[in-house]
C-alpha atoms as a PDB file:
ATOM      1  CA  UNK A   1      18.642   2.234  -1.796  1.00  0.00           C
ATOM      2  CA  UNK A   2      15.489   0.131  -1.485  1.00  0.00           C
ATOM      3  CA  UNK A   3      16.190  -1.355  -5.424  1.00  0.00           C
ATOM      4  CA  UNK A   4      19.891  -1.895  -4.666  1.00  0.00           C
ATOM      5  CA  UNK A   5      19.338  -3.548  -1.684  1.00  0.00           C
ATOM      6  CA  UNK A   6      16.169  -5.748  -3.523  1.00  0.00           C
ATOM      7  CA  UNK A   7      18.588  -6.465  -6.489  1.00  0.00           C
ATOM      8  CA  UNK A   8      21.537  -7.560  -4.498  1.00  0.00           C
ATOM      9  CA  UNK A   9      20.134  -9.389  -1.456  1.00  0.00           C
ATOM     10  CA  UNK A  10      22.404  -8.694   0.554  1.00  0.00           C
ATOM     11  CA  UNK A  11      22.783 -11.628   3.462  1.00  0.00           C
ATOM     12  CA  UNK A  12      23.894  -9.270   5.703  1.00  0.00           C
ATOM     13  CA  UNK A  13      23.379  -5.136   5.500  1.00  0.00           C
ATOM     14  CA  UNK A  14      27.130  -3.549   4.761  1.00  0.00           C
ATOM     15  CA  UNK A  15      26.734   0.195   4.969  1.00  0.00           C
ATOM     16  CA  UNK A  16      29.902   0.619   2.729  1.00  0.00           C
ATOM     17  CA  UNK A  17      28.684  -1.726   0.154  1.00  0.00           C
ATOM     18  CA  UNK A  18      25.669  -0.001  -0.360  1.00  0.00           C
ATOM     19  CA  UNK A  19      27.450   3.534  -0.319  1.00  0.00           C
ATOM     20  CA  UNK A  20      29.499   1.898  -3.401  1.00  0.00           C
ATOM     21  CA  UNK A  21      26.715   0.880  -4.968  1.00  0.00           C
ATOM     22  CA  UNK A  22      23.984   3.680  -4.513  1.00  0.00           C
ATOM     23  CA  UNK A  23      26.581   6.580  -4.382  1.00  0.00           C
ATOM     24  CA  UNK A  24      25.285   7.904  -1.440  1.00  0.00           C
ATOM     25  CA  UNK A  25      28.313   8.903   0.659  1.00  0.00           C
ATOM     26  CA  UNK A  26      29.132   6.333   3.299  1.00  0.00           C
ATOM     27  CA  UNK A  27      29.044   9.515   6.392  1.00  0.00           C
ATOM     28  CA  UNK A  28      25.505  10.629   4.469  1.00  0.00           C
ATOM     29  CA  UNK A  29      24.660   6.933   4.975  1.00  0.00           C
ATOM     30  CA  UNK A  30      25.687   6.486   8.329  1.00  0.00           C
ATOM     31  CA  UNK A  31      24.061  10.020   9.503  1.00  0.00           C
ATOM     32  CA  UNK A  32      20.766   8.874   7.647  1.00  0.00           C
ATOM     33  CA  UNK A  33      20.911   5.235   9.284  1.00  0.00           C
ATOM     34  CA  UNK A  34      23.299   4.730  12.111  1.00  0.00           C
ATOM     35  CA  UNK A  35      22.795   1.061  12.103  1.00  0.00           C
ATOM     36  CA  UNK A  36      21.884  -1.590  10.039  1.00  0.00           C
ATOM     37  CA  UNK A  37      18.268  -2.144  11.670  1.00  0.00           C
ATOM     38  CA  UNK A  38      17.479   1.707  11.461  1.00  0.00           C
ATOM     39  CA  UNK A  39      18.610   1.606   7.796  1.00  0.00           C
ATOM     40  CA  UNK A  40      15.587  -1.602   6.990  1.00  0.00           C
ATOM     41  CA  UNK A  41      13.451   0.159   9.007  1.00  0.00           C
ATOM     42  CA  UNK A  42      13.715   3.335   7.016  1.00  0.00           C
ATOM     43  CA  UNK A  43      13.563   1.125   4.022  1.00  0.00           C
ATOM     44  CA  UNK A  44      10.137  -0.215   5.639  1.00  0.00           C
ATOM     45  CA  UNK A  45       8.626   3.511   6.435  1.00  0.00           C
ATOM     46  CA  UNK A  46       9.115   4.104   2.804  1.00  0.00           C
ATOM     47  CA  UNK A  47       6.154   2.388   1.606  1.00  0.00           C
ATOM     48  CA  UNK A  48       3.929   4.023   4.086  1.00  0.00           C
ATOM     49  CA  UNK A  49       5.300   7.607   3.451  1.00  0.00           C
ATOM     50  CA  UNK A  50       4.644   7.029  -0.139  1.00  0.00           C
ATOM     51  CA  UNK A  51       1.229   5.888   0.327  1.00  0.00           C
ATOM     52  CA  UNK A  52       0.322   8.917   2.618  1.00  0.00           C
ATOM     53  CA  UNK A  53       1.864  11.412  -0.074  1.00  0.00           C
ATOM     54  CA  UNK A  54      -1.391  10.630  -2.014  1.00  0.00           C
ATOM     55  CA  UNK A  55      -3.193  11.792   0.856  1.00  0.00           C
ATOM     56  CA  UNK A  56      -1.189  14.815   1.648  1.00  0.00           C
ATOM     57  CA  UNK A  57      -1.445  15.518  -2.603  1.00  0.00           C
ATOM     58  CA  UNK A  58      -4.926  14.778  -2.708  1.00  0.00           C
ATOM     59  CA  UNK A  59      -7.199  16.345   0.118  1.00  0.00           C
ATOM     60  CA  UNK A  60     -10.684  14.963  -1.532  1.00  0.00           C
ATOM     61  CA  UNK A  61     -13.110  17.925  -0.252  1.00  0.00           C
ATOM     62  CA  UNK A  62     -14.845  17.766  -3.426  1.00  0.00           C
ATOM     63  CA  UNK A  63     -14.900  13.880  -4.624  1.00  0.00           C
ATOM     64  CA  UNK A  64     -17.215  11.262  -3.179  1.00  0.00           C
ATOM     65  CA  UNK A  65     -16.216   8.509  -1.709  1.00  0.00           C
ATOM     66  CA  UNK A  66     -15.591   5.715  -4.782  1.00  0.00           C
ATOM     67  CA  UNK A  67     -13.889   8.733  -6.614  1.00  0.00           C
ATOM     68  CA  UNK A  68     -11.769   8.855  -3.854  1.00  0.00           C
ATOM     69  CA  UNK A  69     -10.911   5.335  -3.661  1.00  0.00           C
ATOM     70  CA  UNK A  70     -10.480   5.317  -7.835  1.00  0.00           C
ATOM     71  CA  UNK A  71      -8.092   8.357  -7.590  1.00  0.00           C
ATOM     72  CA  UNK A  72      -6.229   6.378  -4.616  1.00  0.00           C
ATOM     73  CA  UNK A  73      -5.951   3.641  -7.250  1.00  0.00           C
ATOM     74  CA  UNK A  74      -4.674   5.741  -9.811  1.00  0.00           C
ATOM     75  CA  UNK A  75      -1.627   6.971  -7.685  1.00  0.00           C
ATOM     76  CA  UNK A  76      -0.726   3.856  -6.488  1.00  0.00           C
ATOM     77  CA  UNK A  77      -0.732   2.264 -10.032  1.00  0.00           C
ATOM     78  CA  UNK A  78       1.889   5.216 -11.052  1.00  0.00           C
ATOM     79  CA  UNK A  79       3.770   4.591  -7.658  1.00  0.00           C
ATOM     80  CA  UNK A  80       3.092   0.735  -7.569  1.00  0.00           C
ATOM     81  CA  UNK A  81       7.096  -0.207  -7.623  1.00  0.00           C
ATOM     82  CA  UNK A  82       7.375   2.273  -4.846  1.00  0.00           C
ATOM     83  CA  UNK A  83       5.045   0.647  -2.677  1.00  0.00           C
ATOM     84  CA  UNK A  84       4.893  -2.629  -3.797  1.00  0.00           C
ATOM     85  CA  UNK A  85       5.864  -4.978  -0.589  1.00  0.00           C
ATOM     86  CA  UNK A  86       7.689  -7.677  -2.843  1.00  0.00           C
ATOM     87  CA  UNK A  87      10.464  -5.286  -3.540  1.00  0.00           C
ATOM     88  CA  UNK A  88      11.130  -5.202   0.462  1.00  0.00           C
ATOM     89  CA  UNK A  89      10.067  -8.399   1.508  1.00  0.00           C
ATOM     90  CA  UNK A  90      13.659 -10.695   1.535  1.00  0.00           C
ATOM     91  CA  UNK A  91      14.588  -7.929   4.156  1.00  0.00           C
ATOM     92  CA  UNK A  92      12.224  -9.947   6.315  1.00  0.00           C
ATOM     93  CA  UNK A  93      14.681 -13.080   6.660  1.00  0.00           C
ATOM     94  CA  UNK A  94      17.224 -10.750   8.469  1.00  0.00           C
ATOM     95  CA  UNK A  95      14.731  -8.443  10.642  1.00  0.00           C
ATOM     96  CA  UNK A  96      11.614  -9.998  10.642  1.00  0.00           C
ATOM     97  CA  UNK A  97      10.577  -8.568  14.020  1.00  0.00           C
ATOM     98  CA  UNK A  98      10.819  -5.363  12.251  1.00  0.00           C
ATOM     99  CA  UNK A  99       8.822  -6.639   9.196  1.00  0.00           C
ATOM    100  CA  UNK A 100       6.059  -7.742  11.460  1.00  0.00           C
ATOM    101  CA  UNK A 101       6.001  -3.753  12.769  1.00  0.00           C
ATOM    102  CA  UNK A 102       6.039  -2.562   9.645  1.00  0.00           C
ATOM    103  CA  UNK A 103       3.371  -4.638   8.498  1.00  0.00           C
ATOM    104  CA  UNK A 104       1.406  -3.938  11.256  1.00  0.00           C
ATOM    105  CA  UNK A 105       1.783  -0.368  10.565  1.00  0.00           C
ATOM    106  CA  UNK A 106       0.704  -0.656   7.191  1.00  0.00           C
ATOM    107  CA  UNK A 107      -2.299  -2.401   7.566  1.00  0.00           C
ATOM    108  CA  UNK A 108      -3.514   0.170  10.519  1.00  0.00           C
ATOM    109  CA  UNK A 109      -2.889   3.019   7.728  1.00  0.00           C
ATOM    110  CA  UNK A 110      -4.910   1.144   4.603  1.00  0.00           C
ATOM    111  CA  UNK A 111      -7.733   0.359   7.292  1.00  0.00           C
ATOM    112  CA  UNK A 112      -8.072   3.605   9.013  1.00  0.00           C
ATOM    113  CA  UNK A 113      -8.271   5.388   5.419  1.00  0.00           C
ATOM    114  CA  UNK A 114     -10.765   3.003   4.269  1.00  0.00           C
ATOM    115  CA  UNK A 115     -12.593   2.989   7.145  1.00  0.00           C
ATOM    116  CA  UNK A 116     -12.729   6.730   6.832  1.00  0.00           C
ATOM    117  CA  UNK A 117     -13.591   6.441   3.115  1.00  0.00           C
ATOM    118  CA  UNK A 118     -16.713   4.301   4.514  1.00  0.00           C
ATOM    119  CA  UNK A 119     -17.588   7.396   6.967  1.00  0.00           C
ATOM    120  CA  UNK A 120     -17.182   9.935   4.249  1.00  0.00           C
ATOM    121  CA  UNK A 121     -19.677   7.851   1.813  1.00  0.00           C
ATOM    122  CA  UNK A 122     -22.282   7.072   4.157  1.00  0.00           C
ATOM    123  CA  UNK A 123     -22.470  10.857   4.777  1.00  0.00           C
ATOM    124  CA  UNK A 124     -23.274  11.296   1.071  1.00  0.00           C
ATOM    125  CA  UNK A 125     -25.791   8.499   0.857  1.00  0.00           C
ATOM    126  CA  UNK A 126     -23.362   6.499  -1.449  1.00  0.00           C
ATOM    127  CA  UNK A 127     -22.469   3.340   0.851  1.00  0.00           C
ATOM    128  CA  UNK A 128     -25.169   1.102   2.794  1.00  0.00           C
ATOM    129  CA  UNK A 129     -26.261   2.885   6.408  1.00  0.00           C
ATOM    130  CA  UNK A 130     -26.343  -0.454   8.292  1.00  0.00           C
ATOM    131  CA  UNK A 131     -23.260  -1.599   7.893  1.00  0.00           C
ATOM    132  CA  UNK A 132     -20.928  -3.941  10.823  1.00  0.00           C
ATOM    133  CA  UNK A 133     -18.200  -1.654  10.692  1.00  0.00           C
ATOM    134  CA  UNK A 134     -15.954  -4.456  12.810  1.00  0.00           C
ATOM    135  CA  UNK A 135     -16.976  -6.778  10.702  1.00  0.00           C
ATOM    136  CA  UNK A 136     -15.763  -4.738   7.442  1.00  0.00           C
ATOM    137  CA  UNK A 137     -12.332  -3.935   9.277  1.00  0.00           C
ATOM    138  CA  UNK A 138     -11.708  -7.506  10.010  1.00  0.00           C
ATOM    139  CA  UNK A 139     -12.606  -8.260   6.388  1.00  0.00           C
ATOM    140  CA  UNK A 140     -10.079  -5.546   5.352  1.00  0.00           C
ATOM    141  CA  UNK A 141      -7.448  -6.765   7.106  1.00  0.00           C
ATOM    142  CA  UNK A 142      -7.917 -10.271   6.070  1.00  0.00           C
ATOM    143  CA  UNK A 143      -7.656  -8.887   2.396  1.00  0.00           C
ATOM    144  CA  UNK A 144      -4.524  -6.974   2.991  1.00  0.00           C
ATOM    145  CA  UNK A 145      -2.721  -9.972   4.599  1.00  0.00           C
ATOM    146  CA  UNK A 146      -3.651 -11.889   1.884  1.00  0.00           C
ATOM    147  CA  UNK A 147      -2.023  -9.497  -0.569  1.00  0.00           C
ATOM    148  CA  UNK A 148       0.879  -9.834   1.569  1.00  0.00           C
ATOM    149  CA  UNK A 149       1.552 -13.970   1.439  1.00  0.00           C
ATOM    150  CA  UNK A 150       4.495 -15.338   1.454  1.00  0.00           C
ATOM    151  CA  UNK A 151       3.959 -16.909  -1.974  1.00  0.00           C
ATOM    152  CA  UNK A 152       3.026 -14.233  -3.235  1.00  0.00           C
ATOM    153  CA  UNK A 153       5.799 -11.827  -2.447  1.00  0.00           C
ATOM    154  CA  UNK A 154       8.310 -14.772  -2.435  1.00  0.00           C
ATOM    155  CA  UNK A 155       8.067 -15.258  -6.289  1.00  0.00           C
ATOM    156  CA  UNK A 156       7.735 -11.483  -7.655  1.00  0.00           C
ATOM    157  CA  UNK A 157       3.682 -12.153  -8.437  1.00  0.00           C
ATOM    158  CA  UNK A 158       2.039  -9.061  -6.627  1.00  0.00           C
ATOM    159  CA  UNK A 159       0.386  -7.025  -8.662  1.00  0.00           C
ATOM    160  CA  UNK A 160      -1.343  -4.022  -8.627  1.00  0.00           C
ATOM    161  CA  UNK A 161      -4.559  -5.269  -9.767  1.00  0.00           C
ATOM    162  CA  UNK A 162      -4.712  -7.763  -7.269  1.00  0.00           C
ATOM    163  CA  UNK A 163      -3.729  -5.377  -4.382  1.00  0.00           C
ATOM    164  CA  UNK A 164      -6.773  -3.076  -6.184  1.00  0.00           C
ATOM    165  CA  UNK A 165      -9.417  -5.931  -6.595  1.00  0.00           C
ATOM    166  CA  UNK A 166      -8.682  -7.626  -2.839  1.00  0.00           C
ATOM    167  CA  UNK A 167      -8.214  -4.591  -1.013  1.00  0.00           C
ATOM    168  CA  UNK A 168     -10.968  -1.719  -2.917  1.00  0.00           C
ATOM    169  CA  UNK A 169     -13.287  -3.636  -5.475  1.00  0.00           C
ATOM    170  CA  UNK A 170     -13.945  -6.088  -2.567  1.00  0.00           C
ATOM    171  CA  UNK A 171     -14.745  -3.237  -0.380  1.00  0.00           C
ATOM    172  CA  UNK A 172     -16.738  -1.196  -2.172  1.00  0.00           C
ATOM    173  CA  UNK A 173     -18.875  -4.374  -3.722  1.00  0.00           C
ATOM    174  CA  UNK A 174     -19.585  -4.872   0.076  1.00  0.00           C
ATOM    175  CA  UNK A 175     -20.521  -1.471   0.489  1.00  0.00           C
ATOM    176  CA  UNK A 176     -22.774  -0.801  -2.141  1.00  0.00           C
ATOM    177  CA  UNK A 177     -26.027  -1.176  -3.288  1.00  0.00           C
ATOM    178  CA  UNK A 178     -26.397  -2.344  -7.018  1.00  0.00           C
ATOM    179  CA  UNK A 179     -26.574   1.279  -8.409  1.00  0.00           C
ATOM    180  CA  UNK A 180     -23.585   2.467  -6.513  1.00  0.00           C
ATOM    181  CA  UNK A 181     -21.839  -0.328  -7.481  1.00  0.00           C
ATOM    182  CA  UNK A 182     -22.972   0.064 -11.078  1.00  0.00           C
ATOM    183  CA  UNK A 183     -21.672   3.674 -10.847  1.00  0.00           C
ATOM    184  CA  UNK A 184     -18.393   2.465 -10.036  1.00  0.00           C
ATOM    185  CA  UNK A 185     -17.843   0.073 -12.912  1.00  0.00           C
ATOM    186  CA  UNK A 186     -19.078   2.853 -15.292  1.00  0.00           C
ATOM    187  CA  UNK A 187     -16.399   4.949 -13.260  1.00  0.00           C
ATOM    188  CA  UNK A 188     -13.655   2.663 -13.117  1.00  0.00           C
ATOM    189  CA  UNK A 189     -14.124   2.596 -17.143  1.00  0.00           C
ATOM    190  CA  UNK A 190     -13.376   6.172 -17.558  1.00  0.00           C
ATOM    191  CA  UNK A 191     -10.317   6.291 -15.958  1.00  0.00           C
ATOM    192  CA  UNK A 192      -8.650   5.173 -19.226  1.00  0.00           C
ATOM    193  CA  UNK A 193      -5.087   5.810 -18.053  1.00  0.00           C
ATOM    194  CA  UNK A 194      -5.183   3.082 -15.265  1.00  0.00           C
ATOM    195  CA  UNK A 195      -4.992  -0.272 -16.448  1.00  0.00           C
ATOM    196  CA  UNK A 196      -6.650  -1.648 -13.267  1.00  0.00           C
ATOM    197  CA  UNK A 197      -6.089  -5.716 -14.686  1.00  0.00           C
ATOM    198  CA  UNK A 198      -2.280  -4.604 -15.387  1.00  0.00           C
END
C-alpha cells in the first residue's frame, strides 16, 4: 500500500482506488483504515514498526555497543526501502499535521535507542565517561532532521549511507576516543555485506 500510494500520488486518498490497485479487498481496507487520515497514519507507523523489528529480532545481550549500532546498520540497509522517509513523504502535502507526529515520533525512537546505545557503552568502557548527554541528544536530533529535508526527500536523494554517516558515524566519532573509533573503522570493514557508501 505504502509503494502504490508513493507511485501514484494520489491528490486525494480513494479507498476504492487503492483496493483496485493493491488487491486488498475494499471491506479489508476499510476495517484496516476507516478513514483516509487513519489509513496515512498507518502508512506513517510503518516506518517505526519496521525499525523496532530490529530491536525485537536483535536483543544485543552479548554485542558491545558499536556492534550494536553496525548490526542496526546492517538491517536497515536490507530494510532501507521500508523505512526510507522519501517513499512517504508527498503524503505530507495532504496531512502534514500528521507528518509532523510522525516525525516527531520517529526522532524520539532513533534518540532514545541511541541514547541507550551511549548508556550501554559507557558501561563497557567503550564510549567517553564525561560526556553532555543533552548536548549529544540535541546533536542527534539535529542530524536526523537533517536527513529528513525537504530537498532531500523532495527529489528521491536519501540514501542509506547518508542516514548511516549523519545519524551513527557522527555519533560514535563524538563518542569515542581514537582507539574506539579506530576499532570501528576496522569493524565497519568486516561487515563485507553492507555497502555502507551505497
Amino acid at each position: 500500500m505504502r509503494d502504490y500510494l508513493y507511485d501514484n500520488d494520489m491528490n486525494v486518498i480513494d479507498a476504492m482506488k487503492i483496493s483496485e490497485g493493491t488487491g486488498i479487498p475494499f471491506s479489508k481496507l476499510i476495517e484496516i483504515a476507516p478513514t483516509p487520515r487513519d489509513l496515512v497514519r498507518k502508512v506513517f507507523a510503518y516506518e517505526i514498526i519496521e525499525f523496532a523489528a530490529i530491536f525485537d529480532e536483535y536483543h544485543f545481550e552479548e554485542q558491545n555497543a558499536i556492534d550494536v549500532l553496525i548490526i542496526v546498520g546492517q538491517e536497515v540497509y536490507k530494510k532501507f526501502h521500508d523505512v526510507n522517509p522519501a517513499v512517504s513523504y508527498h503524503l505530507k502535502s495532504l496531512y502534514p499535521d500528521l507528518y509532523y507526529e510522525h516525525l516527531d515520533n520517529k526522532i524520539d525512537f532513533m534518540v532514545e535507542h541511541v541514547i541507550n546505545n551511549l548508556k550501554k557503552g559507557q558501561n563497557q568502557g567503550i564510549y567517553k565517561e564525561r560526556l553532555d548527554v543533552d548536548e549529544l541528544r540535541n546533536k542527534l536530533i539535529k542530524n536526523i532532521a537533517k536527513v529528513h529535508d525537504h530537498e532531500i526527500l523532495s527529489s528521491g536523494q536519501l540514501t542509506f549511507a547518508i542516514v548511516f554517516n549523519e545519524v551513527i558515524e557522527n555519533f560514535i566519532r563524538e563518542s569515542t576516543d581514537n582507539d574506539w573509533w579506530s576499532y570501528y573503522k576496522q569493524r565497519k570493514q568486516l561487515f563485507e555485506a553492507l555497502d555502507f557508501n551505497r
